[in-house]
N, C-alpha and C. Protein backbone atom coordinates (compact mmCIF):
# COMPACT_ATOMS: atom_id res chain seq x y z
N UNK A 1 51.74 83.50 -19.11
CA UNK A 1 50.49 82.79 -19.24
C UNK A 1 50.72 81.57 -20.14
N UNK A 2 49.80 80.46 -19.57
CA UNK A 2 50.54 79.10 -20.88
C UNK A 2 49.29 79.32 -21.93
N UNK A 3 49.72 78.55 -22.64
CA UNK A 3 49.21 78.60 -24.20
C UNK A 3 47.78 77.98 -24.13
N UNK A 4 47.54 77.26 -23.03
CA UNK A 4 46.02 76.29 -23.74
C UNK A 4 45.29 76.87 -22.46
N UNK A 5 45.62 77.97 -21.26
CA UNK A 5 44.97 78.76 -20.58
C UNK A 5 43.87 79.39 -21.21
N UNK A 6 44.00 80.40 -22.40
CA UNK A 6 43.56 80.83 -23.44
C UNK A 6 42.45 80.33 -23.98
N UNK A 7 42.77 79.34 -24.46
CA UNK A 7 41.89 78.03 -24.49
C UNK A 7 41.18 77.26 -24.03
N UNK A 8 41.08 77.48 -22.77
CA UNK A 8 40.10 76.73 -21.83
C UNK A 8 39.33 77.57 -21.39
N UNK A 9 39.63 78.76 -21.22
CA UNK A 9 38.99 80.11 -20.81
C UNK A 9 38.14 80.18 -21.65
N UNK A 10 38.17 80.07 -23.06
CA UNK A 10 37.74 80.36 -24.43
C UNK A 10 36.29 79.18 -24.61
N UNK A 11 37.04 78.02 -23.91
CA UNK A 11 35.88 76.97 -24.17
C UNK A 11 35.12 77.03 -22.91
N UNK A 12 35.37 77.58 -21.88
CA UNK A 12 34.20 77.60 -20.46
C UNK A 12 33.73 78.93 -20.71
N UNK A 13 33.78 79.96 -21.61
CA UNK A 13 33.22 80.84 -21.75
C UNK A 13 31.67 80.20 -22.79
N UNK A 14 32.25 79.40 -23.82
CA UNK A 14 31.05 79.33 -25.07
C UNK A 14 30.05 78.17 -24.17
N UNK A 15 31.11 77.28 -23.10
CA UNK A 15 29.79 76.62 -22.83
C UNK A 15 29.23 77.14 -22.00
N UNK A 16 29.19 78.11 -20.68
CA UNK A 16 28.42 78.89 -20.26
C UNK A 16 27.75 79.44 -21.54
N UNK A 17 28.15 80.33 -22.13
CA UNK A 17 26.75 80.88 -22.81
C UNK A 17 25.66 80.00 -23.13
N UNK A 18 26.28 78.50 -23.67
CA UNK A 18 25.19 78.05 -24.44
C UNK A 18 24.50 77.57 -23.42
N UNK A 19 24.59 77.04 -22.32
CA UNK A 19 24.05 76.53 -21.28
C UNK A 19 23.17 77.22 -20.38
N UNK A 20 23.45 78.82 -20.23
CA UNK A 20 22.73 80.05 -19.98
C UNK A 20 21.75 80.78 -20.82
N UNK A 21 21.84 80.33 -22.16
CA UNK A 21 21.24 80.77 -22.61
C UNK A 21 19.86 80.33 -23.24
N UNK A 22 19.89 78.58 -22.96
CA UNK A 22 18.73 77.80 -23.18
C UNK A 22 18.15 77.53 -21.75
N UNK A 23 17.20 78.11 -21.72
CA UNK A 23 16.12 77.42 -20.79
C UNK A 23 15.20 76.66 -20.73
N UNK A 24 14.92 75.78 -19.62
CA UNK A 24 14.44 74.61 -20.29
C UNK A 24 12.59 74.85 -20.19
N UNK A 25 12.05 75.00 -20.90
CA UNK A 25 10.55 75.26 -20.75
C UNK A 25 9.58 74.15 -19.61
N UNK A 26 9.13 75.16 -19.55
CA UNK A 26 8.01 74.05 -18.61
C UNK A 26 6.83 73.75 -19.33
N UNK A 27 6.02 72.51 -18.88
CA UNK A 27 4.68 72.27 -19.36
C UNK A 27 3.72 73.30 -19.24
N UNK A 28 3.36 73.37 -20.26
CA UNK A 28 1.88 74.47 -20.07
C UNK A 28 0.84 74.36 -18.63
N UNK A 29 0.02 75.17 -18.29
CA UNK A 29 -0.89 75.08 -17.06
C UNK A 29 -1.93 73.89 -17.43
N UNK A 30 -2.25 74.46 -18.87
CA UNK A 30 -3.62 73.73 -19.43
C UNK A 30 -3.37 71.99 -19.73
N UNK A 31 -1.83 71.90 -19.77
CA UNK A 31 -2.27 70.33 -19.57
C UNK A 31 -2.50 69.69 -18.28
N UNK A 32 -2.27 70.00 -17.61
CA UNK A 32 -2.72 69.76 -15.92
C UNK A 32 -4.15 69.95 -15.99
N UNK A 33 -4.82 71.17 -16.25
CA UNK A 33 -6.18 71.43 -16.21
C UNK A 33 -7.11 70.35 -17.17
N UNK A 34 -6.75 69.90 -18.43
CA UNK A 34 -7.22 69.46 -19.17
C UNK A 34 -7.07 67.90 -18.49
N UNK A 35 -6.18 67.43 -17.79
CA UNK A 35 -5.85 66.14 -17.29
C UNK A 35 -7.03 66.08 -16.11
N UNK A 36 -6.91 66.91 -15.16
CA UNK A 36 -7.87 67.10 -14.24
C UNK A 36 -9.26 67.21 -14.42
N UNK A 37 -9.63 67.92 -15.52
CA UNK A 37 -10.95 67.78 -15.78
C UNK A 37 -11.70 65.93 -16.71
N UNK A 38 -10.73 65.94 -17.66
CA UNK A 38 -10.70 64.22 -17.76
C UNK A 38 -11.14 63.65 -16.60
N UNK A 39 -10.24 63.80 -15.74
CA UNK A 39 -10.84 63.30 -14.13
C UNK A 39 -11.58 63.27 -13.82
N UNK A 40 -12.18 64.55 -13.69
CA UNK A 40 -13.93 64.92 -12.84
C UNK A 40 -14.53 64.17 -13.48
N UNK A 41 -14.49 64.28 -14.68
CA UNK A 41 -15.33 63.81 -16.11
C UNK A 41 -15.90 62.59 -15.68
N UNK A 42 -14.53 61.72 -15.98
CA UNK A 42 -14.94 60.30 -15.61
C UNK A 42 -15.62 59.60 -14.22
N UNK A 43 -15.12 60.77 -13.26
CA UNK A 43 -15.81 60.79 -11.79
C UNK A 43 -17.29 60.44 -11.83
N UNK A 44 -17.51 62.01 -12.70
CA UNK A 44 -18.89 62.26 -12.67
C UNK A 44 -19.56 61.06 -13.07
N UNK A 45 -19.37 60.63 -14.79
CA UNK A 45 -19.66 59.72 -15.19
C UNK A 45 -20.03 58.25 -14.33
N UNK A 46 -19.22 57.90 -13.74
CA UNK A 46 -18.98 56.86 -12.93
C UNK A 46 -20.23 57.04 -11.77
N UNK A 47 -20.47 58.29 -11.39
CA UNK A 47 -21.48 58.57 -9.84
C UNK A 47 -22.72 58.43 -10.92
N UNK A 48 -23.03 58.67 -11.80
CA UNK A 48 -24.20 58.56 -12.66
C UNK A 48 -24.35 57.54 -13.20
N UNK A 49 -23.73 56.20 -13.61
CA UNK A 49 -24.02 54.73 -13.82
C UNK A 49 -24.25 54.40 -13.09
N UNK A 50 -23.87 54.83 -11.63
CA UNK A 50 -23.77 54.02 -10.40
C UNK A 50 -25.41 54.72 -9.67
N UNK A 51 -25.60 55.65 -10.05
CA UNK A 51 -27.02 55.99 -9.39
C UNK A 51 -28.12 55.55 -10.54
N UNK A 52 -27.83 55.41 -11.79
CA UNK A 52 -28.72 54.76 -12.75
C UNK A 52 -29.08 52.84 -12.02
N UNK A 53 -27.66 52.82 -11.88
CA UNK A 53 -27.78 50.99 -11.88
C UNK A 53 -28.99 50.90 -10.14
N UNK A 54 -28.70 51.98 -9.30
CA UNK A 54 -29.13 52.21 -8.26
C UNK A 54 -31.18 51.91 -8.65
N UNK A 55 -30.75 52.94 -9.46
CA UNK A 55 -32.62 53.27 -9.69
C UNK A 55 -33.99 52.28 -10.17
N UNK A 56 -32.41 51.50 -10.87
CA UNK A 56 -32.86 50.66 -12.02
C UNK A 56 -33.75 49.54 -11.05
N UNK A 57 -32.79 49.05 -10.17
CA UNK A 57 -32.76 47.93 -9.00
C UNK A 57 -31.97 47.60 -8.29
N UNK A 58 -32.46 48.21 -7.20
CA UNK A 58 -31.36 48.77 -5.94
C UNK A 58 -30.65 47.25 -5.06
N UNK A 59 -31.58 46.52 -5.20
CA UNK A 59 -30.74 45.11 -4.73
C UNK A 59 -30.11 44.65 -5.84
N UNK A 60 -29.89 44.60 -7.32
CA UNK A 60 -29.10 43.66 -8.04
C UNK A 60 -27.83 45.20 -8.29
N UNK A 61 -27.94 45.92 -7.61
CA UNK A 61 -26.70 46.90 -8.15
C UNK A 61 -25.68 46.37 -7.69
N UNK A 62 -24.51 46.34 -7.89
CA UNK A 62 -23.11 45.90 -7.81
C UNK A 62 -22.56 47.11 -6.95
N UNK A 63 -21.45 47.03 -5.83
CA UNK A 63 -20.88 47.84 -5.28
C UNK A 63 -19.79 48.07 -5.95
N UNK A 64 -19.01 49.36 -5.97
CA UNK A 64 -18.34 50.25 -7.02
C UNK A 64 -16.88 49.46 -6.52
N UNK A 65 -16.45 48.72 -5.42
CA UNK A 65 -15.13 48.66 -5.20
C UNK A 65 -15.78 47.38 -4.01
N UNK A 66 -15.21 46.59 -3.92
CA UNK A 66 -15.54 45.49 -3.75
C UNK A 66 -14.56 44.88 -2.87
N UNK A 67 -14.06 45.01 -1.51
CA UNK A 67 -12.89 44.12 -0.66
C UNK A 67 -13.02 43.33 -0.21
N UNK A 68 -14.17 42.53 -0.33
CA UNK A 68 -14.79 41.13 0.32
C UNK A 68 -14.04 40.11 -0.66
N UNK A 69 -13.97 40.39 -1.71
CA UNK A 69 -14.12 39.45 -3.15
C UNK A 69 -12.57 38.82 -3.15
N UNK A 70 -12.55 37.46 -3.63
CA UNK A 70 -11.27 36.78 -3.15
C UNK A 70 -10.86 36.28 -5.12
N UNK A 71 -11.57 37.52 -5.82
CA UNK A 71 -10.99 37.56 -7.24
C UNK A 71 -9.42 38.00 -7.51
């Protein structure tokens, strides 16, 4: 057997372990959920200015998204 066989065996053994033995964590559920509800949030928000501005005066309301406009 040669001499640095030993030795290489020795070093692909420690880096398997260390490499096997850390796993890499995943993101929690709740930041997805907490991101998503932000979402609705602002959804909601947004359908309720937009039915206020509605109520207020239904001809000067502004449309929410606009593709005519050459801004």
């Amino acid at each position: 057997m040669h001499p640095t066989t030993v030795t290489h065996q020795f070093v692909a053994e420690t880096a398997y372990e260390a490499i096997s033995a850390s796993a890499i964590p995943e993101p929690p559920a709740t930041a997805g959920l907490v991101l998503f509800g932000a979402f609705l949030a602002g959804l909601t928000a947004l359908k309720r200015k937009r039915k206020l501005e509605i109520a207020i005066d239904p001809l000067e309301a502004k449309p929410l998204l606009n593709l005519n406009s050459k801004e």
